[in-house]
Protein backbone atom coordinates (compact mmCIF):
# COMPACT_ATOMS: atom_id res chain seq x y z
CA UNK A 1 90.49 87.41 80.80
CA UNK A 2 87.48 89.58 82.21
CA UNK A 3 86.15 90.75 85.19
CA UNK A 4 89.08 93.34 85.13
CA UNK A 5 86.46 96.21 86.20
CA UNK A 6 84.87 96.76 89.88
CA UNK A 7 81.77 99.31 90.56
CA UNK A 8 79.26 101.18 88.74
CA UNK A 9 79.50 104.79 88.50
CA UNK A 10 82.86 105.43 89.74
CA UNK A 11 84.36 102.70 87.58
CA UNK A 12 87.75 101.24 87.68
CA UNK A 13 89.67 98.82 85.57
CA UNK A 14 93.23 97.61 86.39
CA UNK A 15 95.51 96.49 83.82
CA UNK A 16 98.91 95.26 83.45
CA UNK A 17 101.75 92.68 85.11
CA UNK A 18 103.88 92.25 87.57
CA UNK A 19 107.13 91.38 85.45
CA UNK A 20 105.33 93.61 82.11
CA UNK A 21 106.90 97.29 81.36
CA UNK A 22 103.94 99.28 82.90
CA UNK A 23 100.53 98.73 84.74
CA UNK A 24 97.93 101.20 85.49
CA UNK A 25 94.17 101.80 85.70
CA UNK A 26 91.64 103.57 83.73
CA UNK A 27 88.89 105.48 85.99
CA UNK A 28 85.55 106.59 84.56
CA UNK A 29 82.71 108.13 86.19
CA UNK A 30 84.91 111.15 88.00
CA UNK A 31 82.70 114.04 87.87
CA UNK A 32 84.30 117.32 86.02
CA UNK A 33 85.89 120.27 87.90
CA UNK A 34 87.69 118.81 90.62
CA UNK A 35 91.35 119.57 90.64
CA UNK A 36 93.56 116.58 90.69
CA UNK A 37 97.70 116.72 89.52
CA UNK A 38 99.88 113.65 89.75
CA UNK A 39 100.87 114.50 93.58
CA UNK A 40 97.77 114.12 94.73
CA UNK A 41 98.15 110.13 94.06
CA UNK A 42 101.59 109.80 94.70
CA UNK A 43 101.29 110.65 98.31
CA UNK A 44 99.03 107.71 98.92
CA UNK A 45 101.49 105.49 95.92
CA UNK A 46 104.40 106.15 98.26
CA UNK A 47 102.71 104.23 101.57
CA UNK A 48 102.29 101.28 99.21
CA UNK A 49 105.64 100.63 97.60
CA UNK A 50 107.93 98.23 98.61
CA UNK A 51 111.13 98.02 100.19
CA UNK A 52 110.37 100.80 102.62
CA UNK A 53 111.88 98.83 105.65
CA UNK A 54 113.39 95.76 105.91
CA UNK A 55 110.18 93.91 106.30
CA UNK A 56 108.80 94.42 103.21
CA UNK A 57 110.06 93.16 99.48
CA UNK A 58 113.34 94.82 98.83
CA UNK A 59 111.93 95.08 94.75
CA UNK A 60 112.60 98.75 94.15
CA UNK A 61 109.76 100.27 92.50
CA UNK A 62 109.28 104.29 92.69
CA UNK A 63 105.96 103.80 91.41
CA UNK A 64 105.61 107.08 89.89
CA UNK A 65 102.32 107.83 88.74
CA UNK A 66 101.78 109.32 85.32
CA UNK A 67 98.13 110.87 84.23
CA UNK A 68 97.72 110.57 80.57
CA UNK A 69 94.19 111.71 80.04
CA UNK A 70 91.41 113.24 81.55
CA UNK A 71 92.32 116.40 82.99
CA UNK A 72 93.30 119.66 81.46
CA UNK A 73 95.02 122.89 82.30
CA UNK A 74 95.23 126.28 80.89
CA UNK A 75 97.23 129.56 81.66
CA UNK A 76 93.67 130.55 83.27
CA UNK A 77 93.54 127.78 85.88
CA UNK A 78 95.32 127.39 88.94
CA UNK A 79 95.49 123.37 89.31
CA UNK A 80 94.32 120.70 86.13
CA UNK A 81 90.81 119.84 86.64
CA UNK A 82 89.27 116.62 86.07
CA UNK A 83 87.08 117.13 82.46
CA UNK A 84 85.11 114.26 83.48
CA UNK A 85 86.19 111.72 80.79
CA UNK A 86 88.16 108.87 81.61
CA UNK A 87 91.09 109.27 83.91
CA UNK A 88 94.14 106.99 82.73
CA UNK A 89 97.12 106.69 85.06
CA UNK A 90 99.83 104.52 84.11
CA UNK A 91 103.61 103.19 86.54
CA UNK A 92 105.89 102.06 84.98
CA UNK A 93 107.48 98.40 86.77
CA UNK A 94 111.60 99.05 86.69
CA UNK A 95 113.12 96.59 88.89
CA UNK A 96 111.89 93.42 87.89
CA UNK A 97 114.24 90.41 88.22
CA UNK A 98 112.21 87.58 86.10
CA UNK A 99 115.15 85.20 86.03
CA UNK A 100 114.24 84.76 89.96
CA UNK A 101 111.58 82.97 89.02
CA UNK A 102 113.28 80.62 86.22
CA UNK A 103 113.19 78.12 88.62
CA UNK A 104 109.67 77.61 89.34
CA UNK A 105 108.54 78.15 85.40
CA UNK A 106 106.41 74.60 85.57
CA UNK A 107 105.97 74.17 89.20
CA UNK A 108 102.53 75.27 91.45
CA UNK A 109 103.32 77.19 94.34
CA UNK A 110 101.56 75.77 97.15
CA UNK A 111 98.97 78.34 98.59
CA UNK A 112 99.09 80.28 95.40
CA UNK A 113 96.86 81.06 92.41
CA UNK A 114 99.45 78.98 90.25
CA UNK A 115 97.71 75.80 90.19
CA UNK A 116 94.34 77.42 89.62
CA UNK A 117 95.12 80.00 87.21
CA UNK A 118 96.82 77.49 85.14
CA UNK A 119 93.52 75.25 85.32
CA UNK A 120 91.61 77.89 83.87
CA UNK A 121 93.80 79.35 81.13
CA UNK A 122 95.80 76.74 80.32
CA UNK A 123 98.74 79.38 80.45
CA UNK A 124 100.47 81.68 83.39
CA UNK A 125 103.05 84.65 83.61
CA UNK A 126 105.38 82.80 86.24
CA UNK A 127 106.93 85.91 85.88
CA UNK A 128 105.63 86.63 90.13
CA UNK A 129 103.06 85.83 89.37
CA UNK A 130 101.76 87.69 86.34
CA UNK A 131 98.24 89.17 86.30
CA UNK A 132 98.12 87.35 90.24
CA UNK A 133 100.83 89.41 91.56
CA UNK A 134 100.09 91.98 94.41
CA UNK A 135 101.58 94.40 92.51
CA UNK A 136 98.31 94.98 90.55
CA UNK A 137 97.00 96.92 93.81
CA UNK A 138 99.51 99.89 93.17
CA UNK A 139 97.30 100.59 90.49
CA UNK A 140 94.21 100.51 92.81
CA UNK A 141 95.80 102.76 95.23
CA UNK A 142 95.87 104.92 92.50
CA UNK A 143 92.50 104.90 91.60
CA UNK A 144 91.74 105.33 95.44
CA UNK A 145 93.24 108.42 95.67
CA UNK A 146 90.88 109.30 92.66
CA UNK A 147 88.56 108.28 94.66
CA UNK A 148 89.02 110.43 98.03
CA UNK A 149 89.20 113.28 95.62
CA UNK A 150 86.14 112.65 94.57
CA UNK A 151 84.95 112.32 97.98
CA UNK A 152 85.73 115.74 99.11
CA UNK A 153 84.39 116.82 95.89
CA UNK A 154 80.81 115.09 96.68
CA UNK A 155 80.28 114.60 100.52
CA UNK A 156 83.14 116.97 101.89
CA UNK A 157 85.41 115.16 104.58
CA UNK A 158 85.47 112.04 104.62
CA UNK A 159 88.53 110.53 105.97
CA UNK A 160 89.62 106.79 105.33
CA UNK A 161 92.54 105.14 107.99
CA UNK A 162 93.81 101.81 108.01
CA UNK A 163 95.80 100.14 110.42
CA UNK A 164 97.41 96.07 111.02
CA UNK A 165 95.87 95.29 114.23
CA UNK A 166 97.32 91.78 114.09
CA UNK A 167 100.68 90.05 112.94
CA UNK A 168 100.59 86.46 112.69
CA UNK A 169 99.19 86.00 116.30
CA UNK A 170 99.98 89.13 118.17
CA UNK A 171 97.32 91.09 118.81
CA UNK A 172 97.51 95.02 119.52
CA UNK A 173 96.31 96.63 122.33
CA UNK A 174 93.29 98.53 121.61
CA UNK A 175 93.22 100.48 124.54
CA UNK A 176 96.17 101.77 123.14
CA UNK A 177 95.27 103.31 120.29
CA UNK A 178 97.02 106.21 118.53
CA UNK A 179 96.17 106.74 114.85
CA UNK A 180 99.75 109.45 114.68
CA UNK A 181 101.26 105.75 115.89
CA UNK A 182 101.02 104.24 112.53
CA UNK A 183 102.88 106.99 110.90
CA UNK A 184 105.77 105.93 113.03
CA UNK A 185 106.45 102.49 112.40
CA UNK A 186 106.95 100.52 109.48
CA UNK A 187 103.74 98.03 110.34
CA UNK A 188 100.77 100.86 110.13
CA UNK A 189 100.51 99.78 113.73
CA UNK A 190 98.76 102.19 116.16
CA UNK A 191 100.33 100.40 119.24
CA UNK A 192 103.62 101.59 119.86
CA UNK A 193 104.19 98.40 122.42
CA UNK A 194 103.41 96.16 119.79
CA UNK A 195 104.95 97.52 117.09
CA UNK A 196 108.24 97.28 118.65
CA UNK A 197 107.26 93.49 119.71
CA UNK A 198 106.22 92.94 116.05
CA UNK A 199 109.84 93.59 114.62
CA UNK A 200 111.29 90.97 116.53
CA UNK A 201 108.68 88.51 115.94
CA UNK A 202 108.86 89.65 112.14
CA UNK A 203 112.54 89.27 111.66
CA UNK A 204 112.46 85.80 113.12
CA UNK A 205 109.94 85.05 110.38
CA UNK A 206 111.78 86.85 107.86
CA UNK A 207 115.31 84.79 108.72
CA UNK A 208 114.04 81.47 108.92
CA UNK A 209 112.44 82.09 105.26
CA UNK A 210 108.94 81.44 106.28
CA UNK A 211 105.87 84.17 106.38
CA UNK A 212 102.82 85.20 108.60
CA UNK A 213 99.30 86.39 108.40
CA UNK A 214 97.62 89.46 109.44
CA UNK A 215 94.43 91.34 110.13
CA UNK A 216 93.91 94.94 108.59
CA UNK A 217 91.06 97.30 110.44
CA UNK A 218 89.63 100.26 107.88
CA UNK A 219 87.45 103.44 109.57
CA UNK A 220 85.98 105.48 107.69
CA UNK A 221 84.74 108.71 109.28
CA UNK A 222 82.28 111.82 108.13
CA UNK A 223 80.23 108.99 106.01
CA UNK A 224 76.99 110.80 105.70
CA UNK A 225 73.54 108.28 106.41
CA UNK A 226 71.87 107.03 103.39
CA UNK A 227 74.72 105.69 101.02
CA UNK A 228 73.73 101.86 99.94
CA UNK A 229 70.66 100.01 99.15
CA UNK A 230 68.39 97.54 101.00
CA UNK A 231 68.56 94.59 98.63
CA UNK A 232 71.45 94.28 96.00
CA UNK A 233 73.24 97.38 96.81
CA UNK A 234 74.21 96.50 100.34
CA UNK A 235 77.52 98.82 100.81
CA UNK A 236 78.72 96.42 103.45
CA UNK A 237 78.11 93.67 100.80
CA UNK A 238 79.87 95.82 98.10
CA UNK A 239 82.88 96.82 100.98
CA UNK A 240 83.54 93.30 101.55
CA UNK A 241 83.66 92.18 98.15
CA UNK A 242 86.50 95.38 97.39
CA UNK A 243 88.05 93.73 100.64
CA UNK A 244 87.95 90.28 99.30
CA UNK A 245 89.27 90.86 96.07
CA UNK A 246 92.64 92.25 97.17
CA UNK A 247 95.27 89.91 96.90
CA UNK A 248 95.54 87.05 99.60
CA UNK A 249 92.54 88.10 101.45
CA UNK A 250 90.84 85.33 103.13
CA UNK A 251 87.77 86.71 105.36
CA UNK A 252 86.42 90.20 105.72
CA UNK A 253 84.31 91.61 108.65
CA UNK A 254 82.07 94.27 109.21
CA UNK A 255 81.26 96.24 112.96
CA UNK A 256 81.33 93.48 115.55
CA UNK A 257 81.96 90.72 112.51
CA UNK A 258 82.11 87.27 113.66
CA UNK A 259 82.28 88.52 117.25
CA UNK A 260 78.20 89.27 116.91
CA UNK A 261 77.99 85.57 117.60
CA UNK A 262 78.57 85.58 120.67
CA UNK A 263 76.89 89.17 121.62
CA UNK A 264 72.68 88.85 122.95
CA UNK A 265 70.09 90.58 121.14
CA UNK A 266 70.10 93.16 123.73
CA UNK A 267 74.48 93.84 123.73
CA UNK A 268 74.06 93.44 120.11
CA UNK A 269 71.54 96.08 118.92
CA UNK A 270 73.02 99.84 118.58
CA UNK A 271 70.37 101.93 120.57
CA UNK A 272 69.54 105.28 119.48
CA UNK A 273 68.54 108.50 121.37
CA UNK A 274 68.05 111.86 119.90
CA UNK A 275 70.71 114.55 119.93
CA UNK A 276 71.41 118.10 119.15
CA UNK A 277 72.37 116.91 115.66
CA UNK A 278 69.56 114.67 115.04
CA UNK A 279 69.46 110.67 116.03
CA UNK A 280 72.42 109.64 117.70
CA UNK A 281 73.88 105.91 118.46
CA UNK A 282 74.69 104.69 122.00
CA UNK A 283 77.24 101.78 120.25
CA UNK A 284 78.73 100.69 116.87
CA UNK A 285 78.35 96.84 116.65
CA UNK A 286 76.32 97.61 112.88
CA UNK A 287 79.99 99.14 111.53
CA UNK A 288 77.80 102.49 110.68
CA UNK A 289 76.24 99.99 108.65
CA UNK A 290 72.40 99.19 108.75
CA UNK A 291 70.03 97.11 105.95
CA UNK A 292 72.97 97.82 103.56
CA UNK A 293 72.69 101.66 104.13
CA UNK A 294 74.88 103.80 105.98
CA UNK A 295 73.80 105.34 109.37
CA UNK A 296 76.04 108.26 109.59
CA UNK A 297 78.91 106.49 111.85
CA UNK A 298 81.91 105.41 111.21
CA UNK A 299 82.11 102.64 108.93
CA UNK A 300 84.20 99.91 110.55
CA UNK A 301 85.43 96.77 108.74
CA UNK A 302 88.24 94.35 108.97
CA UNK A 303 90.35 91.63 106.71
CA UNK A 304 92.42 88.99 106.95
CA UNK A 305 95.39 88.31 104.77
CA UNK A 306 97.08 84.86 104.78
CA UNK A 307 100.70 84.61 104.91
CA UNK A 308 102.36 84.77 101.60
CA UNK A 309 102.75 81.51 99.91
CA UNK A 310 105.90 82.62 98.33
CA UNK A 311 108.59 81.70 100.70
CA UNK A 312 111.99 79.66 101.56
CA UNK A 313 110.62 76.78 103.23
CA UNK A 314 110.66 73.57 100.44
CA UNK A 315 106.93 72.78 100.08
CA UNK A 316 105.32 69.53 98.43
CA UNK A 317 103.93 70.31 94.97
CA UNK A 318 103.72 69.02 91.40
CA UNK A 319 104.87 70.04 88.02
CA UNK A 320 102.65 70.73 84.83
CA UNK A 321 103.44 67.08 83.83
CA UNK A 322 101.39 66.41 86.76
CA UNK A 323 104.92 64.87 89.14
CA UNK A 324 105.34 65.25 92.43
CA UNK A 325 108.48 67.34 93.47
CA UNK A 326 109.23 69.84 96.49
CA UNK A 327 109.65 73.36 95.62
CA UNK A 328 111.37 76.74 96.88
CA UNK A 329 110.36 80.44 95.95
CA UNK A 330 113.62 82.39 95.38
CA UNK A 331 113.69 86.32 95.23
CA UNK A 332 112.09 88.79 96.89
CA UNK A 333 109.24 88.89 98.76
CA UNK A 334 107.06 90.10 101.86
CA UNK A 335 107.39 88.34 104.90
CA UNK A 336 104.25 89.45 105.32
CA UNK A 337 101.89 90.51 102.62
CA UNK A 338 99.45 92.08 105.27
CA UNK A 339 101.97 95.60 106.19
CA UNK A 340 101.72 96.85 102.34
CA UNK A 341 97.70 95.47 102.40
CA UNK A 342 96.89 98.43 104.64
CA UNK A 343 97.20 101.26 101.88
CA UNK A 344 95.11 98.96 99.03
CA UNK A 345 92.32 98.34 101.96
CA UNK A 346 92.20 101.74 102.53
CA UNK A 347 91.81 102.63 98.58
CA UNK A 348 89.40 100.10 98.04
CA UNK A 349 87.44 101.12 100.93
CA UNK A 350 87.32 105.05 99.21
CA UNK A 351 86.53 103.30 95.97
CA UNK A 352 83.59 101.63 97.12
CA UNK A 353 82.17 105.20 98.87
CA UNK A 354 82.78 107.18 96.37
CA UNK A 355 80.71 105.19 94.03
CA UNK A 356 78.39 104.92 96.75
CA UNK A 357 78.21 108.46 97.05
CA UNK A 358 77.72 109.01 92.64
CA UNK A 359 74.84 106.72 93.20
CA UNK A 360 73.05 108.02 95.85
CA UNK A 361 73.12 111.97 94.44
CA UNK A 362 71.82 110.56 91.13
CA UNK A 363 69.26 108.60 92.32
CA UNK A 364 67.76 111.31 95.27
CA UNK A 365 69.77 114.19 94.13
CA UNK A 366 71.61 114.90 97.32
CA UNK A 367 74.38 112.80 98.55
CA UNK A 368 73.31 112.18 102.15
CA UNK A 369 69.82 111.28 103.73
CA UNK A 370 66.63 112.85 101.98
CA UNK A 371 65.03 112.97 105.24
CA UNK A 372 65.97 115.05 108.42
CA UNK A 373 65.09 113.94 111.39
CA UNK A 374 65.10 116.92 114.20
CA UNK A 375 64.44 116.63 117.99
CA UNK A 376 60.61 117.81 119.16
C-alpha cells in the first residue's frame, strides 16, 4: 500500500493497525534545536483517546507516546532537543478485542471502506477495520504536536483550536461562543446550552444503537501573511486535503465555504483599510486565506464527518461470495466519530502550517511576508 506520507518539508508517514501491537509515525523535516520530550505530545494524545465519557468508544487505550529517535540529551542540556533527523514516535494498541469482529470477517459494512478496500487489495484486516480504522489518527495527533512545536520554533505563536459546532442536526449558538467552554464538556463544544442539549440527544443515539454526523470548525490564529502559493501550493487547497483525509470526512470548507453562494460580490469581498500595524481587514469571508496565500488572519475552516457506519442497526449488505445478507457491527464504537475528530483536525491543521511555514523561510528566507507595507 502507498500513499502512507502527506507534505513536503515537514513530512509525515503513519504506520500501523488498529487490532496490530503498535502504530506510530515517522516525522522528517523538524528543524534541529527545538526542545521536544514525550509530554509535550501526550498532552494533545490525551484529548484524542477514547473512552473519556460515555459518548465515546469505551476501547481503553492510554496511548502513551514513546520517542525512539531523533532527539538527544546530555548532562549539559536542560530539555532533549530535536537533532533534526527523523523523529519516530511509536503507541502501543493494548485493549484490542478482535474476536468482536469475528462476526463480520466476510461481510461489507455498509458506509464503510470494507467493500472498497477489499476491491482494491483483494484482502482486509476486519480486525476494525485494519489500516481504515480511526485509530490511525492517534498517530497524527502525534505528529501534530510535532508540528506546533515546530511552529513556535519558526513563526512564534501560533495557536490552533478546534471545536464541534454541530451534532447530527443541532446547531450551536455562535453568539455564544466561549473557547474555555470546550474544555468543559465532553463534545469540544463552546456552547454551554448546547452542550448540555447534545448529551441528551447523544444518548438517545447511543441507546437505540444507531450514530450521527457532525461538523468540526478549526481557527488558527497569529498565522503570519505570505504562507502558500498562487498555483499548486494553495494552503487552503493543501488544508482541505489534510481535512479530507481524516477518517469519515465527507466535505471541508474554508471562510464563508459554501455559504459564499449566496453572499454578493460586494458582502462577499473582505475590504481592507490601513492600520497602525500595516493593512488591516474589515471581514473574514477569505478564511485568512487569499490566491492560496495567507493574509495574516485567522485561518478559518470547517469539516464534516458522517456518522459512523459501524453501528447496531441490521443493515442490507453482501458477503465476499457476493450474497445478500443483513449485517450488525458488535463492539465498541463512537456514537459519533465527529467528538474525537476535533483533536486530529486540529493536528492536521498544524501539520499543514508548519510545512507551510519550512517552505516559505526556504524559499524567501523569512517565514512571513517579504514585503512591509506601512501607512503614508
Amino acid at each position: 500500500m502507498s500513499h502512507n506520507t502527506f507534505g513536503h518539508l515537514f513530512r509525515v508517514t503513519t504506520w500501523g493497525e488498529s487490532h496490530g501491537p503498535a502504530l506510530g509515525c515517522v516525522i522528517d523535516g523538524t528543524p534541529p534545536g527545538i526542545a521536544l520530550t514525550e509530554a509535550d505530545i501526550q498532552t494533545y494524545l490525551d484529548k484524542r483517546k477514547p473512552g473519556q465519557s460515555r459518548f465515546t468508544s469505551q476501547r481503553k487505550e492510554p496511548d502513551q507516546v514513546k520517542i525512539l529517535s531523533g532527539v538527544f540529551q546530555d548532562e549539559r542540556m536542560a530539555a532533549p532537543l530535536t537533532t533534526g533527523t527523523p523523529i519516530s514516535l511509536l503507541i502501543e494498541n493494548v485493549d484490542q478485542r478482535s474476536k468482536d469482529y469475528g462476526d463480520i470477517r466476510d461481510l461489507y459494512r455498509p458506509g464503510h471502506a470494507d467493500l472498497s478496500y477489499d476491491l482494491k487489495y483483494g484482502l482486509r484486516d476486519y480486525r476494525g477495520g485494519g489500516r481504515q480504522s480511526a485509530r490511525e489518527t492517534a498517530a497524527r495527533v502525534a505528529a501534530g504536536a510535532v508540528a506546533r512545536k515546530v511552529l513556535a520554533h519558526v513563526l512564534g505563536t501560533v495557536v490552533i483550536r478546534g471545536a464541534l459546532v454541530q451534532l447530527g442536526p443541532h446547531k450551536i449558538d455562535r453568539g455564544a461562543w466561549d473557547w474555555d467552554e470546550t474544555l468543559r464538556n465532553p463534545f469540544w463544544c463552546p456552547d454551554a446550552k448546547s452542550a448540555k442539549a447534545w448529551e441528551t440527544y447523544l444518548d438517545d443515539v447511543r441507546k437505540r444503537g444507531s450514530s450521527c454526523g457532525a461538523v468540526i470548525e478549526v481557527i488558527a490564529s497569529g498565522v503570519p501573511a505570505g504562507l502558500g502559493a498562487p498555483l499548486y501550493g494553495k494552503i487552503d487547497a493543501e488544508l482541505a486535503a489534510a481535512l479530507m483525509s481524516i477518517n469519515a470526512v465527507k466535505g471541508v470548507e474554508i471562510g464563508a465555504g459554501f455559504a459564499a453562494a449566496e453572499l454578493s460580490g460586494e458582502d462577499n469581498a473582505d475590504e481592507i483599510r490601513m492600520g497602525p500595524k500595516g493593512p488591516t481587514f474589515l471581514s473574514n469571508h477569505a478564511g485568512g486565506i487569499q490566491g492560496g496565500i495567507s493574509t495574516g488572519q485567522d485561518i478559518l475552516a470547517r469539516f464534516v464527518v458522517k456518522a459512523t457506519s459501524s453501528i447496531l442497526t441490521p443493515r442490507k449488505t453482501i458477503n465476499r461470495n457476493g450474497q445478500n445478507t443483513d449485517v450488525v457491527t458488535k463492539g465498541r464504537h463512537d456514537p459519533c466519530v465527529g467528538i474525537r475528530a476535533v483533536p486530529v483536525g486540529e493536528a492536521m491543521t498544524a501539520c499543514v502550517l508548519a510545512d507551510h511555514a519550512l517552505r516559505q523561510r526556504a524559499q524567501t528566507g523569512v517565514a512571513g511576508p517579504v514585503k512591509t507595507i506601512e501607512a503614508p
